[in-house]
N, C-alpha and C. Protein backbone atom coordinates (compact mmCIF):
# COMPACT_ATOMS: atom_id res chain seq x y z
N UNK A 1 44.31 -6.44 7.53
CA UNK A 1 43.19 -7.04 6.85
C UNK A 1 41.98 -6.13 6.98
N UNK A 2 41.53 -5.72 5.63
CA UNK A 2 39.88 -5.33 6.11
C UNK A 2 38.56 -6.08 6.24
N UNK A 3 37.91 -5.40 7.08
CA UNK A 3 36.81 -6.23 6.91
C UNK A 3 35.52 -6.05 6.32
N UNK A 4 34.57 -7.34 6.22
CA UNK A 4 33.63 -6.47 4.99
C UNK A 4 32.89 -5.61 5.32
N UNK A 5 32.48 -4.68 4.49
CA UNK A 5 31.57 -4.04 4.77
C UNK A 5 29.99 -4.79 5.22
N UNK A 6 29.16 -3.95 5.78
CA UNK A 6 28.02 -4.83 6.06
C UNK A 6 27.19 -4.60 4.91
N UNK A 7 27.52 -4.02 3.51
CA UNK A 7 26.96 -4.34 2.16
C UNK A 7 27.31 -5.70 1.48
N UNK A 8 28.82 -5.63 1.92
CA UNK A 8 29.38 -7.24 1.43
C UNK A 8 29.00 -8.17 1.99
N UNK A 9 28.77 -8.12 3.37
CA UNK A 9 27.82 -9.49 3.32
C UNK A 9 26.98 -9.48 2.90
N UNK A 10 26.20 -8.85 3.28
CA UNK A 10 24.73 -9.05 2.59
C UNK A 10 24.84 -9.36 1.61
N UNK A 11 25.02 -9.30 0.14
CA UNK A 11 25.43 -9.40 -0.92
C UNK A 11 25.97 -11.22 -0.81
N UNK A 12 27.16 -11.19 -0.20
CA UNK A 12 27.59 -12.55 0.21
C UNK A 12 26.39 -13.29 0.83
N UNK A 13 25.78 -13.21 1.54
CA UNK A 13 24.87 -13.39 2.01
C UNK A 13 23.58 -13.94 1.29
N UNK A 14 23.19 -13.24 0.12
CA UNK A 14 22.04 -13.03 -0.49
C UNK A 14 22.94 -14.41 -1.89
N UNK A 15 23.88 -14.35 -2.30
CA UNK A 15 24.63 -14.97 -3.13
C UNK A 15 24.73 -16.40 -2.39
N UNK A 16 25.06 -16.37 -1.12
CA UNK A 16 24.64 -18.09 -0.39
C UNK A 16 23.21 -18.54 -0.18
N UNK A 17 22.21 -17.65 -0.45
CA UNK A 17 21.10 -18.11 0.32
C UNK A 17 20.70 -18.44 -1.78
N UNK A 18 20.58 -17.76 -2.85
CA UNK A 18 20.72 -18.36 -4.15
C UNK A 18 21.10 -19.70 -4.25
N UNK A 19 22.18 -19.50 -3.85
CA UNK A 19 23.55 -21.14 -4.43
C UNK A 19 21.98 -22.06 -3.26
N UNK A 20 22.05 -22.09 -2.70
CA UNK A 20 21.37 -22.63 -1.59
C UNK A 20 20.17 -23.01 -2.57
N UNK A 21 19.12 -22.18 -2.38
CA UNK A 21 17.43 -22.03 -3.59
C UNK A 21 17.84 -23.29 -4.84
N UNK A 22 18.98 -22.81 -5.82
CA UNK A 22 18.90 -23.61 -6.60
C UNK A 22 19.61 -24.86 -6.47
N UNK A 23 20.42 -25.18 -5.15
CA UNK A 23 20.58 -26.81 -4.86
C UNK A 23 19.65 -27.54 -4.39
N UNK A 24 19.18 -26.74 -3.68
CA UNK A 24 17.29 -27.43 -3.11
C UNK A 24 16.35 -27.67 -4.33
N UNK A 25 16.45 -26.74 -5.29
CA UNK A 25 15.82 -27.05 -6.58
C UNK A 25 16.47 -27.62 -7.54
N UNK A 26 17.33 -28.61 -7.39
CA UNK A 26 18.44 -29.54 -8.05
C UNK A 26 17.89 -30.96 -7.39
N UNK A 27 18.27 -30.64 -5.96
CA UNK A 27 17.46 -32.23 -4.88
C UNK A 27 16.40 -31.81 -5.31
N UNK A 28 15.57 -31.17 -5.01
CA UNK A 28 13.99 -31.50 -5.35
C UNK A 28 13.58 -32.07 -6.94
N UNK A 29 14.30 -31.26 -7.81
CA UNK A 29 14.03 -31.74 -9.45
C UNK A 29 14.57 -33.59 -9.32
N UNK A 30 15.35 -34.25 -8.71
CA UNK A 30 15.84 -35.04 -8.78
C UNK A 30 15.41 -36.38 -8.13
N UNK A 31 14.74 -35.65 -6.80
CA UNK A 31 13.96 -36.60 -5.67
C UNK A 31 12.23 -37.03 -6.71
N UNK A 32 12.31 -35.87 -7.27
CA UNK A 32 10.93 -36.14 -8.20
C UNK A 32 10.72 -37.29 -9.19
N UNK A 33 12.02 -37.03 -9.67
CA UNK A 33 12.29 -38.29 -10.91
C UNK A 33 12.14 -40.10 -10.25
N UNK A 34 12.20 -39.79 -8.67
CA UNK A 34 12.44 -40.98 -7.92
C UNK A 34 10.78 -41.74 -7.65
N UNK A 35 10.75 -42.87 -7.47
CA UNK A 35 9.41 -43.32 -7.13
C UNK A 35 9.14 -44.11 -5.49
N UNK A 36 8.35 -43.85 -5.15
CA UNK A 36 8.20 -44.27 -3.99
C UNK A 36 7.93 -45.52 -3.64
N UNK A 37 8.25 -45.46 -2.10
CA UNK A 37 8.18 -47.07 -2.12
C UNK A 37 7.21 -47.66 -2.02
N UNK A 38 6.10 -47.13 -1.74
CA UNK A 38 4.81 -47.41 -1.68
C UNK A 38 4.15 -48.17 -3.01
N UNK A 39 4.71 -46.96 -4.26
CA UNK A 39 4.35 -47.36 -5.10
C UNK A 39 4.71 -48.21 -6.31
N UNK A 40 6.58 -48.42 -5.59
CA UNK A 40 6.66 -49.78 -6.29
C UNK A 40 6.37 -50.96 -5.66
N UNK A 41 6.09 -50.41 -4.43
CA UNK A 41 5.56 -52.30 -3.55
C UNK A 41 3.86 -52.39 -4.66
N UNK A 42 3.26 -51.54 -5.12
CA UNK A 42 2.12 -51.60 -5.56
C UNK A 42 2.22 -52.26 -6.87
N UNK A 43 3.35 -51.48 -7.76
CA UNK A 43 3.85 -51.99 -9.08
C UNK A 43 4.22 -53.25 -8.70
N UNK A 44 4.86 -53.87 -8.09
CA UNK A 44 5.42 -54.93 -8.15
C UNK A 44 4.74 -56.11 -7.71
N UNK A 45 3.77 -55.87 -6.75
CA UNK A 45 2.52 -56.83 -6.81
C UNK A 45 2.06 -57.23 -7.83
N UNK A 46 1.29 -56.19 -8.81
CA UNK A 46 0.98 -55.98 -9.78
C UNK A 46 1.49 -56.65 -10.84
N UNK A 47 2.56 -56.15 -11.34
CA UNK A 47 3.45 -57.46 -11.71
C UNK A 47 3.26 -59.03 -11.45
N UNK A 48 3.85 -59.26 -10.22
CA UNK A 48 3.57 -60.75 -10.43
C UNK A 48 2.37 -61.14 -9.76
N UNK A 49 1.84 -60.70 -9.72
CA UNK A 49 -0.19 -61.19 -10.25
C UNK A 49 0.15 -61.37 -11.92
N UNK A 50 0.68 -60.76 -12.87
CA UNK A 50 0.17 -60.67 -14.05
C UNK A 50 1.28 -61.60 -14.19
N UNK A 51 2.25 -61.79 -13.62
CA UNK A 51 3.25 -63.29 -14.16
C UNK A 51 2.71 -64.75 -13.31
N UNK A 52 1.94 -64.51 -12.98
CA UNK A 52 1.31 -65.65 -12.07
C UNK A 52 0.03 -65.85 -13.21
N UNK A 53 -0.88 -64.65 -13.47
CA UNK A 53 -1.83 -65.57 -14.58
C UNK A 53 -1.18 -65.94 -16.26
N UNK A 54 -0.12 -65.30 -16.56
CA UNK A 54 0.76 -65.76 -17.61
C UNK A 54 1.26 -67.38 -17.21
N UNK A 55 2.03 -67.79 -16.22
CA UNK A 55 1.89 -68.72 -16.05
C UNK A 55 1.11 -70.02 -15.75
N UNK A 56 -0.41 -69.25 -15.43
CA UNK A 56 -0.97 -70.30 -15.72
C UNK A 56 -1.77 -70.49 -16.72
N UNK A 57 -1.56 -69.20 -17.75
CA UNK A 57 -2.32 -69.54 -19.46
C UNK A 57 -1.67 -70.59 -19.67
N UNK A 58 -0.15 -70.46 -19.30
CA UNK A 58 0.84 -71.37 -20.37
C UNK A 58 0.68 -72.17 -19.87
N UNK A 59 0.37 -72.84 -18.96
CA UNK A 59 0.54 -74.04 -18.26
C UNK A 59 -0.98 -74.92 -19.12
N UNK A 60 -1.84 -74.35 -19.38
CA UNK A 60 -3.50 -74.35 -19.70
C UNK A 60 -2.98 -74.41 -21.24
N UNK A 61 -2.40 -73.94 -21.94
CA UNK A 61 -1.74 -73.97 -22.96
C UNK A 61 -1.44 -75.31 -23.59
N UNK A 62 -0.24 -75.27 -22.63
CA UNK A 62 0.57 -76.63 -22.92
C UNK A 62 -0.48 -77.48 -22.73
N UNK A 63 -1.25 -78.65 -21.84
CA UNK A 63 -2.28 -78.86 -21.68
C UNK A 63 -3.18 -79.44 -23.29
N UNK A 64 -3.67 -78.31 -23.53
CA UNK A 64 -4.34 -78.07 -24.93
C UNK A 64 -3.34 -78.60 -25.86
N UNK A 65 -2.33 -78.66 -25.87
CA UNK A 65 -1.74 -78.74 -26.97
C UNK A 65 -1.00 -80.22 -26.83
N UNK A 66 -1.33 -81.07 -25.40
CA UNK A 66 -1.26 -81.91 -25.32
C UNK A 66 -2.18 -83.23 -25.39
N UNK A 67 -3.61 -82.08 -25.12
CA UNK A 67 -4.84 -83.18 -25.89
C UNK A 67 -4.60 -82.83 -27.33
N UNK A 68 -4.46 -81.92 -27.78
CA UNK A 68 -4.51 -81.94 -29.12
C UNK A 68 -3.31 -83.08 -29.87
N UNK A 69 -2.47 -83.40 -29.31
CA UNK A 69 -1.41 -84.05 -29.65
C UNK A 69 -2.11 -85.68 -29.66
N UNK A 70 -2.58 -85.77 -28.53
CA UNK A 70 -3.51 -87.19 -28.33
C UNK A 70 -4.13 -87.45 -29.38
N UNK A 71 -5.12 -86.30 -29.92
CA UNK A 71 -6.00 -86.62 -30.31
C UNK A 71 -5.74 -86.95 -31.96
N UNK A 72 -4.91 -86.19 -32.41
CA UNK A 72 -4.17 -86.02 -33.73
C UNK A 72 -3.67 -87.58 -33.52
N UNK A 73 -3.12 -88.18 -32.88
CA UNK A 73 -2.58 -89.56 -32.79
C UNK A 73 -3.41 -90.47 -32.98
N UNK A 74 -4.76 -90.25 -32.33
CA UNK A 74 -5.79 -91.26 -32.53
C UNK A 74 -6.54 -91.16 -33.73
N UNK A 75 -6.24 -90.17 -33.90
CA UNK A 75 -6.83 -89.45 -36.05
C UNK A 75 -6.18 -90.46 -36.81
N UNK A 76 -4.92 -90.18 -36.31
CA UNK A 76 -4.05 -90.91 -37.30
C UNK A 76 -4.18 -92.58 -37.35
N UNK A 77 -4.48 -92.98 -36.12
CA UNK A 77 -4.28 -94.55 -35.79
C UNK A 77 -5.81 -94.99 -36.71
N UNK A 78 -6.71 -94.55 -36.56
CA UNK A 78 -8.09 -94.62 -37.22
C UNK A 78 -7.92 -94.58 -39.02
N UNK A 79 -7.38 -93.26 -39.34
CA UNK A 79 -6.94 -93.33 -40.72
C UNK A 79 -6.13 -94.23 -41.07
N UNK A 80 -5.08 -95.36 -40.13
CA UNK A 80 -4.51 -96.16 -40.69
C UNK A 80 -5.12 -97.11 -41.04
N UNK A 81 -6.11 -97.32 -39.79
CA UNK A 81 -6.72 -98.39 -39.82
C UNK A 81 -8.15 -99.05 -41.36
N UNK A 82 -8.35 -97.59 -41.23
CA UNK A 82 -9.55 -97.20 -41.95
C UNK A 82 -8.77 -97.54 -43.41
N UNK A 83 -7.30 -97.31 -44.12
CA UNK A 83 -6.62 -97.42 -45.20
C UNK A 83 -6.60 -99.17 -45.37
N UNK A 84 -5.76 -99.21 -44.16
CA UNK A 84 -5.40 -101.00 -44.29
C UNK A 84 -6.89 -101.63 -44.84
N UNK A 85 -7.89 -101.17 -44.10
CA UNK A 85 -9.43 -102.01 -44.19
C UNK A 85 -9.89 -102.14 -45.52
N UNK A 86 -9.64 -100.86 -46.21
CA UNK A 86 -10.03 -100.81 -47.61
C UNK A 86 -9.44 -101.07 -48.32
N UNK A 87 -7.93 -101.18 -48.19
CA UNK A 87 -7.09 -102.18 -49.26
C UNK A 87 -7.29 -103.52 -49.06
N UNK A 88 -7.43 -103.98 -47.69
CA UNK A 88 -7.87 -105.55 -47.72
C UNK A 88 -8.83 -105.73 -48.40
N UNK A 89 -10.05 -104.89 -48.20
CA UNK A 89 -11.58 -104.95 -49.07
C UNK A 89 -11.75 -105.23 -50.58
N UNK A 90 -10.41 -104.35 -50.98
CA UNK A 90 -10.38 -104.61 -52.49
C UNK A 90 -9.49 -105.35 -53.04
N UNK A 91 -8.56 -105.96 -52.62
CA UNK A 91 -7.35 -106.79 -52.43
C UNK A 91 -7.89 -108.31 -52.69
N UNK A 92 -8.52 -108.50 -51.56
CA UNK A 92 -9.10 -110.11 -51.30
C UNK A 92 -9.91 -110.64 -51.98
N UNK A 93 -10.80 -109.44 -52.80
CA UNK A 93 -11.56 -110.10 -53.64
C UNK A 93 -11.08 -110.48 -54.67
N UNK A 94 -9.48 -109.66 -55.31
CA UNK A 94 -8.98 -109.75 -56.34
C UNK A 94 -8.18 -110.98 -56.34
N UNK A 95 -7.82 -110.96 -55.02
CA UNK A 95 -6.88 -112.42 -54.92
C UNK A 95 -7.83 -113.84 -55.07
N UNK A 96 -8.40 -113.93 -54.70
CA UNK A 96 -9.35 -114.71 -54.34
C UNK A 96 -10.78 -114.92 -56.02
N UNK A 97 -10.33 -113.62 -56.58
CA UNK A 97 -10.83 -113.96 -58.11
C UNK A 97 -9.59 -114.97 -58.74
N UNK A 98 -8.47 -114.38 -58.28
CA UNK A 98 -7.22 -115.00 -59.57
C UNK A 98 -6.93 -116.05 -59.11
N UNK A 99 -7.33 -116.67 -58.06
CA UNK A 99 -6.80 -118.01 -57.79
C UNK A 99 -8.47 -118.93 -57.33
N UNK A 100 -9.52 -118.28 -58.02
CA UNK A 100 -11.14 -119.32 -58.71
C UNK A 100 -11.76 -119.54 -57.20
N UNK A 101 -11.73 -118.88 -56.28
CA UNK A 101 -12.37 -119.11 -55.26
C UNK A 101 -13.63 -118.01 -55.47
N UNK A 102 -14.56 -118.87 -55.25
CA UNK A 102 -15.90 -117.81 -55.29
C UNK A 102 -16.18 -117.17 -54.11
């Protein structure tokens, strides 16, 4: 068997310490793409703060749209009332013409 010359390693040498450079610059390109934990504990606060006041628009929402529901009901109960009143108004006098009551 021979052995290498001390050009071949080096060479070998210089060819492992490369392969080496660009796997460290493979993990490093890769660790970069990653986010820290710091800053998703930050994101994620963040987050639900903003699903906590979403939930309570909607909640404030619904609400509104439940006086409004009331109130539309009592519109309506008034307009019935207010219809019936004026057909009696003009009704009774007519009845009350056709059968000679003054």
């Amino acid at each position: 068997m021979d052995d290498p010359t001390p050009g071949e390693l080096a060479r070998a040498l210089e060819r492992m310490r490369e392969d080496l450079r660009l796997g460290f610059t493979a993990i490093s390109t890769r660790l970069d793409r990653f986010v820290s934990s710091e800053v998703l504990a930050v994101y994620q606060a963040a987050l639900d703060r903003r699903l906590a006041d979403m939930d309570r628009d909607i909640a404030k929402q619904a609400e509104r749209i439940e006086a409004d529901a009331d109130k539309r009901a009592a519109h309506q109960r008034w307009l019935i009332g207010l219809a019936v009143m004026t057909v009696v108004s003009i009704v009774l006098p007519l009845v009350n013409a056709l059968r000679g009551v003054p």
